[in-house]
Protein backbone atom coordinates (compact mmCIF):
# COMPACT_ATOMS: atom_id res chain seq x y z
CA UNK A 1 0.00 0.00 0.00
CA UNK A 2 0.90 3.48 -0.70
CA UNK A 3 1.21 4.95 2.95
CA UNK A 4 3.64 1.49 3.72
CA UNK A 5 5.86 2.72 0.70
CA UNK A 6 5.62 6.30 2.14
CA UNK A 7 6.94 4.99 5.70
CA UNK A 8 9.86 3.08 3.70
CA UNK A 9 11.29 6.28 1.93
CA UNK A 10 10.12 5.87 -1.26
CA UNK A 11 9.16 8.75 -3.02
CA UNK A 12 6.13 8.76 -5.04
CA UNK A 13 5.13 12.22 -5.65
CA UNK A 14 3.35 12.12 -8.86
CA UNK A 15 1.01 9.58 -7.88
CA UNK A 16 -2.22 10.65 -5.41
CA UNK A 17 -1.78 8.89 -2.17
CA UNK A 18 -5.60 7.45 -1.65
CA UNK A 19 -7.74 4.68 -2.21
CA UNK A 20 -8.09 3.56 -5.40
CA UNK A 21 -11.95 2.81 -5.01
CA UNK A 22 -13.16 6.09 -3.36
CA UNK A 23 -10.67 8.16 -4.39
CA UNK A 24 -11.06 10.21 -0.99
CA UNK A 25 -9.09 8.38 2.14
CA UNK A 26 -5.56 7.48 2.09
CA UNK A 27 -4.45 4.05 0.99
CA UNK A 28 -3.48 2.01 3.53
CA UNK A 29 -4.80 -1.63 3.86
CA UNK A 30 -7.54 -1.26 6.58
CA UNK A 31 -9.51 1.34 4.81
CA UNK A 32 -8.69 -0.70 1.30
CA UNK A 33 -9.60 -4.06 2.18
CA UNK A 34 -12.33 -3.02 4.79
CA UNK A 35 -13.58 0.64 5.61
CA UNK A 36 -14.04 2.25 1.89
CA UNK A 37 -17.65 1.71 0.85
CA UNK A 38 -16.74 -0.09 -2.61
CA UNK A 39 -15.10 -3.28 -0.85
CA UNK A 40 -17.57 -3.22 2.14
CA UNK A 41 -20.12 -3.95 -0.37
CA UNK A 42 -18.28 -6.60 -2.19
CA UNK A 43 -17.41 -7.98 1.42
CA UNK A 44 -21.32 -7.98 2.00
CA UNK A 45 -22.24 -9.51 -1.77
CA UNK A 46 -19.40 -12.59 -0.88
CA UNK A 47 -20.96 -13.55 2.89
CA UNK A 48 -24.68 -13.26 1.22
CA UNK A 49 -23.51 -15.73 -1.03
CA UNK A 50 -22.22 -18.08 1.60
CA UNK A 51 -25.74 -16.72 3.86
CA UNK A 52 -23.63 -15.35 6.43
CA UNK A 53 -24.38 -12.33 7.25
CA UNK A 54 -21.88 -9.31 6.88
CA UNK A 55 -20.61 -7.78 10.10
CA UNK A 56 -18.12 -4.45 9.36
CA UNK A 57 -14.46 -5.09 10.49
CA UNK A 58 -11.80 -2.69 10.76
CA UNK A 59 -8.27 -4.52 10.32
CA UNK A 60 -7.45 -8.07 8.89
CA UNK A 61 -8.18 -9.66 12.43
CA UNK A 62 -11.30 -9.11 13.29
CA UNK A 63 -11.89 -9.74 9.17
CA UNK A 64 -10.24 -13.35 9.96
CA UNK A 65 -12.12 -13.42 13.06
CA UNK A 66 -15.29 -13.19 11.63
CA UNK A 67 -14.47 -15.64 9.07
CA UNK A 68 -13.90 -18.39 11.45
CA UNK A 69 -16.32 -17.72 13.52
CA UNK A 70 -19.09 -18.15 10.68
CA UNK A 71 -21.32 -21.19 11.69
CA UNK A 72 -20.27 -23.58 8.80
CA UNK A 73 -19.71 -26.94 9.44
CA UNK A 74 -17.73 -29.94 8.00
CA UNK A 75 -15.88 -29.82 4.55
CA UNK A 76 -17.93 -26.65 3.67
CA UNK A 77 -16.14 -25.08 6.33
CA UNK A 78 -13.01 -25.56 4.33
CA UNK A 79 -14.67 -24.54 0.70
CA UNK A 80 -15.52 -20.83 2.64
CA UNK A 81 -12.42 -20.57 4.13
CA UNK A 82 -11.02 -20.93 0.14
CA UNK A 83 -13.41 -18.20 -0.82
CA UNK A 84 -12.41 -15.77 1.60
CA UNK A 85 -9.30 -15.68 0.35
CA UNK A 86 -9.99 -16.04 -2.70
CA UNK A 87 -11.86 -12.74 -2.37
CA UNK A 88 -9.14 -11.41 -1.24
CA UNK A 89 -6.49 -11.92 -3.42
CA UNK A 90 -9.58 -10.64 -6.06
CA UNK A 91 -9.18 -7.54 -4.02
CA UNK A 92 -5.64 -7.38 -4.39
CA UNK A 93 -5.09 -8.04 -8.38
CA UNK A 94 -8.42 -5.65 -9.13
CA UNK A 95 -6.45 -2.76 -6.95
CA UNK A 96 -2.84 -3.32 -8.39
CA UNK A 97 -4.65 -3.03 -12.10
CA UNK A 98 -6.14 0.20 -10.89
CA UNK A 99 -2.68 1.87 -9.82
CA UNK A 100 -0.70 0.24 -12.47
CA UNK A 101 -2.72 -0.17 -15.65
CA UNK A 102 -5.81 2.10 -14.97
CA UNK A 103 -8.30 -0.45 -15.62
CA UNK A 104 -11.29 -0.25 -13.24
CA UNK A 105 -13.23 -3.64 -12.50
CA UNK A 106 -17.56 -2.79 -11.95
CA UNK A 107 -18.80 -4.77 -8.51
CA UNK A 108 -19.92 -7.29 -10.75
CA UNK A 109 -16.90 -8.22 -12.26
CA UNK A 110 -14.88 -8.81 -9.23
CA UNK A 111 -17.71 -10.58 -7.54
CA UNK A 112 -17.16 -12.60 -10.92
CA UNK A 113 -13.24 -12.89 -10.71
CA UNK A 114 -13.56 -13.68 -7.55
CA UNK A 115 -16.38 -16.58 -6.81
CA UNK A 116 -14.39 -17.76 -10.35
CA UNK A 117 -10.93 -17.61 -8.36
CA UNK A 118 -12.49 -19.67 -5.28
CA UNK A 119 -14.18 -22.57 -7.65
CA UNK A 120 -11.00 -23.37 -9.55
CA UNK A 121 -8.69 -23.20 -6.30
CA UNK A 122 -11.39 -25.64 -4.95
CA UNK A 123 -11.26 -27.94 -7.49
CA UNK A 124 -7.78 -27.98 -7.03
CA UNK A 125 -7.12 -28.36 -3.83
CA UNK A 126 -10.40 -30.78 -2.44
CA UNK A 127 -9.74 -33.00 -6.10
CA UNK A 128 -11.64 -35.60 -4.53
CA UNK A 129 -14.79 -32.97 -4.48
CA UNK A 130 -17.24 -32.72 -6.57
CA UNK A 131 -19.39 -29.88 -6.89
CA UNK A 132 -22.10 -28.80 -9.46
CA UNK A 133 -20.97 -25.90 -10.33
CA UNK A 134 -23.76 -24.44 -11.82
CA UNK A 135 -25.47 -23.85 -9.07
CA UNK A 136 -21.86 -22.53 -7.54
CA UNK A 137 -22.86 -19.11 -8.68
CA UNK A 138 -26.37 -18.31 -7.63
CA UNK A 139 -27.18 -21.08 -4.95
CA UNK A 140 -24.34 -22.38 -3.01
CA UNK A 141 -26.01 -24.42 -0.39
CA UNK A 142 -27.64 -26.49 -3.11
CA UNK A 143 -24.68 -27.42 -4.36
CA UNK A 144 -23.89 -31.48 -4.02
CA UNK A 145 -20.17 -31.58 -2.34
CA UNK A 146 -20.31 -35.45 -2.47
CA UNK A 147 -16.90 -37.44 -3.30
CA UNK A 148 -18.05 -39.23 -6.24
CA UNK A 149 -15.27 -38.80 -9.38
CA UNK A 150 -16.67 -36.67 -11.78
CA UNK A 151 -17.90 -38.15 -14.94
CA UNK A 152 -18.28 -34.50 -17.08
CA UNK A 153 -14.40 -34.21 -18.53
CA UNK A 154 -12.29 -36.39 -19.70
CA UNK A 155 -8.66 -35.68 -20.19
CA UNK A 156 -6.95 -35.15 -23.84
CA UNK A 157 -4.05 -37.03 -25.43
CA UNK A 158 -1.01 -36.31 -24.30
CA UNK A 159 0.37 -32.73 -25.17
CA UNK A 160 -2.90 -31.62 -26.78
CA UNK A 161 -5.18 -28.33 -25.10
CA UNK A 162 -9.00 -29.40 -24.69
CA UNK A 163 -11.69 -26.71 -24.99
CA UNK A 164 -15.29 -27.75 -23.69
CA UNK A 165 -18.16 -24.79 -24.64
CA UNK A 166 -21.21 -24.47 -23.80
CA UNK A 167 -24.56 -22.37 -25.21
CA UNK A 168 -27.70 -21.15 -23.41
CA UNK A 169 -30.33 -19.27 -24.90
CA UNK A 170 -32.46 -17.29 -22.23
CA UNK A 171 -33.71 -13.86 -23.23
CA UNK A 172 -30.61 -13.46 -25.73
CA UNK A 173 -27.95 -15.47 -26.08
CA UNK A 174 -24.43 -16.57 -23.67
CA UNK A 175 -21.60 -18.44 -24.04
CA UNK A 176 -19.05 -20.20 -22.25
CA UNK A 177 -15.61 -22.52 -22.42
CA UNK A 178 -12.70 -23.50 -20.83
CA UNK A 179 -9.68 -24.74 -21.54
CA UNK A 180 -7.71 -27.22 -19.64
CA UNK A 181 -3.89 -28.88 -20.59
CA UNK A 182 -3.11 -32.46 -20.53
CA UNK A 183 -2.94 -32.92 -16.85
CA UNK A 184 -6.64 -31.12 -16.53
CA UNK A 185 -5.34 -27.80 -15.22
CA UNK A 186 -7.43 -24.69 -16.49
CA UNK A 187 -5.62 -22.64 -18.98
CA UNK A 188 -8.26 -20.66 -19.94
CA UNK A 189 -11.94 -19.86 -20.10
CA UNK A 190 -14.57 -17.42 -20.86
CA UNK A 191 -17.81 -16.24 -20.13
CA UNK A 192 -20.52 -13.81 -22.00
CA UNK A 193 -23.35 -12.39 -24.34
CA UNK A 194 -23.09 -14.33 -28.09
CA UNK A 195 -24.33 -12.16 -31.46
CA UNK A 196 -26.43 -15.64 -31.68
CA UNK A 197 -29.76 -16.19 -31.78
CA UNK A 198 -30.18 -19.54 -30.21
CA UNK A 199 -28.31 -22.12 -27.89
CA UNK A 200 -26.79 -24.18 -31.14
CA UNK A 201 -25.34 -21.27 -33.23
CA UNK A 202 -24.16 -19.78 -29.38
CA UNK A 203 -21.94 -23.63 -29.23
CA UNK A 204 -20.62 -22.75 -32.86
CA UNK A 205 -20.09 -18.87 -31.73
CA UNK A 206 -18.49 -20.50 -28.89
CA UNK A 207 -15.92 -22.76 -30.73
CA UNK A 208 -14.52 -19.58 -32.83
CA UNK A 209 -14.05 -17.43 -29.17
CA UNK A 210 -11.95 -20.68 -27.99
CA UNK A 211 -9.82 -20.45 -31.05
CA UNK A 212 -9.53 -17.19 -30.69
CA UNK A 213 -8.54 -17.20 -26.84
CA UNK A 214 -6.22 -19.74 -28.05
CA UNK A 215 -4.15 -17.80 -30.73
CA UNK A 216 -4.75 -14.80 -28.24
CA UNK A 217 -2.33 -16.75 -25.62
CA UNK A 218 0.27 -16.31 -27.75
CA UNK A 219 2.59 -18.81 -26.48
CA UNK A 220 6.57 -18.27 -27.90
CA UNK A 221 8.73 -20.09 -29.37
CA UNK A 222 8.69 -23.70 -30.76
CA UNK A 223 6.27 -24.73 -28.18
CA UNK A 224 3.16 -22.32 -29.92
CA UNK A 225 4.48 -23.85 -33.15
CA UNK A 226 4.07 -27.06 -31.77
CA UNK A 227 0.27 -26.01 -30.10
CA UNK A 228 -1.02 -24.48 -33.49
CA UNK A 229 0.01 -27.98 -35.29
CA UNK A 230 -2.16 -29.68 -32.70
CA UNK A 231 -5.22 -27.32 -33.22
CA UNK A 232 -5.07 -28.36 -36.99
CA UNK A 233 -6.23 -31.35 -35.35
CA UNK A 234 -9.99 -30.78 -34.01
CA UNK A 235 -12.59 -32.67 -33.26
CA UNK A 236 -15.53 -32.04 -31.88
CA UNK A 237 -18.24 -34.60 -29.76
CA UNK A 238 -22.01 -33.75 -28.50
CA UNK A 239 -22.52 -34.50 -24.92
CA UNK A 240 -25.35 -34.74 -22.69
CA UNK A 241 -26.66 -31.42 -20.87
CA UNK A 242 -24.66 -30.02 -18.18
CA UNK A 243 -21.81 -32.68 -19.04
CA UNK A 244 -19.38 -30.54 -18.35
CA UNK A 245 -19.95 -28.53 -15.58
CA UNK A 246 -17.80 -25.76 -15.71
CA UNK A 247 -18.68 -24.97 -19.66
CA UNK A 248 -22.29 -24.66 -18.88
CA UNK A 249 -21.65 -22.63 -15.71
CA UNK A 250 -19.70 -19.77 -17.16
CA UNK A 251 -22.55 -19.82 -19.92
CA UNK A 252 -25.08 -19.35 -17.59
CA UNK A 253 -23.15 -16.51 -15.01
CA UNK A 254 -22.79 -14.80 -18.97
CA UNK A 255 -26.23 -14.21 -18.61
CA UNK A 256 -24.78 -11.42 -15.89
CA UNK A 257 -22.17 -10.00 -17.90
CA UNK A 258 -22.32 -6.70 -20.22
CA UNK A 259 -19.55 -8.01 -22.40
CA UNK A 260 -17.69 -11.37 -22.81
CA UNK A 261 -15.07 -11.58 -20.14
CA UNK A 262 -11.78 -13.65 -21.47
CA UNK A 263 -9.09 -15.04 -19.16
CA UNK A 264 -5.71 -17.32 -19.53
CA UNK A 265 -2.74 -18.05 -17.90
């Protein structure tokens, strides 16, 4: 934080010392993380979703206080721990692309980036979880955290990329896809409105956005060379409704989304 760089000597004059959110108090990580009205909000939006209710903190120990305090019990109690820092971190990157890129994230984006930060470090760190994670979004209660393998993905050949998409149609029409490497780690994904007027031609829209994330990556070297051989090589298979989980939930939280949001790493 600003004021912490301030106490260490360094000199940074031609940039305003407050938050980035308000724009009014000075940056330092109590009033960032807690006391400006922006993040109390978000704070609020996150423990609805979990149907805690939001108490206001004023420091990072009475925040982790509250946290572990909630009345959760068994493995969920894990699964919100995750979240909350999850949100966090959200907190963090959104803030650090304010002050160093001047890119400003709306509430509902990073209440996106952030419940879409928590489900992929849950599915990699409880593996033997599985969660429907359509209903991850909206209703988290209703989700099914049983410990049956999931039957939705399948893993790709050996150095190939697998894209799964997905269509809805719903008063206009959203896509979404992800992308995950030969040892089923997420690479990439996307979520959004489609020019399309139904759920099929949304699935086609669908397949040109992966490409597109896909040459977007830009990996260097012989090893995009390599990639781009492989996506000379598609094919394509129909599966059942909500077989892949992830697909059709980034679909459906398009439905919330002004414009198609596109990640990868």
């Amino acid at each position: 934080m600003k004021d912490f760089l301030i106490k260490r000597g360094v000199k940074i004059q031609d940039i305003l010392n407050v938050c980035p959110w308000c724009n009014r108090e000075q940056e330092r990580a109590d009033h960032v993380f807690f006391n400006c009205n922006f993040i109390a909000g978000f704070s609020k939006r996150i423990f609805n979703w979990w149907d805690i209710g939001w108490k206001v903190v004023s420091n990072f120990e009475e925040f982790y206080s509250l946290c572990f305090k909630a009345k959760i019990l068994g493995s969920c109690k894990s699964l919100w721990l995750i979240a909350i820092v999850a949100s966090c971190w959200s907190i963090w990157l959104a803030r650090n692309e304010m002050v160093f890129e001047n890119k400003v994230l709306s509430m509902d984006t990073l209440i996106f980036h952030s419940k879409m930060t928590a489900l992929l470090w849950v599915r990699a760190a409880v593996k033997e979880c599985r969660i429907q994670e359509r209903l991850w979004w909206f209703c988290l209660y209703k989700c099914s955290f049983s410990k049956s393998a999931s039957t939705g993905w399948s893993f790709p050949p050996h150095g190939w990329l697998k894209f799964n998409v997905s269509g809805v149609a719903f008063v206009g029409a959203f896509g979404g896809g992800v992308m995950r490497d030969e040892e089923g780690i997420v690479r990439a994904l996307f979520s959004g409105p489609s020019d399309a007027c139904d759920a099929e031609s949304t699935e086609l829209g669908a397949i040109i956005i992966a490409l597109d994330v896909f040459i977007d990556i830009g990996w260097k070297g012989s090893d995009f060379e390599r990639r781009c051989i492989c996506v000379g090589k598609l094919s394509f298979s129909i599966v059942e409704v909500c077989g892949n989980e992830m697909a059709d939930a980034l679909a459906s939280a398009g439905m919330s989304r002004p414009s198609m949001f596109k990640a990868w790493w």
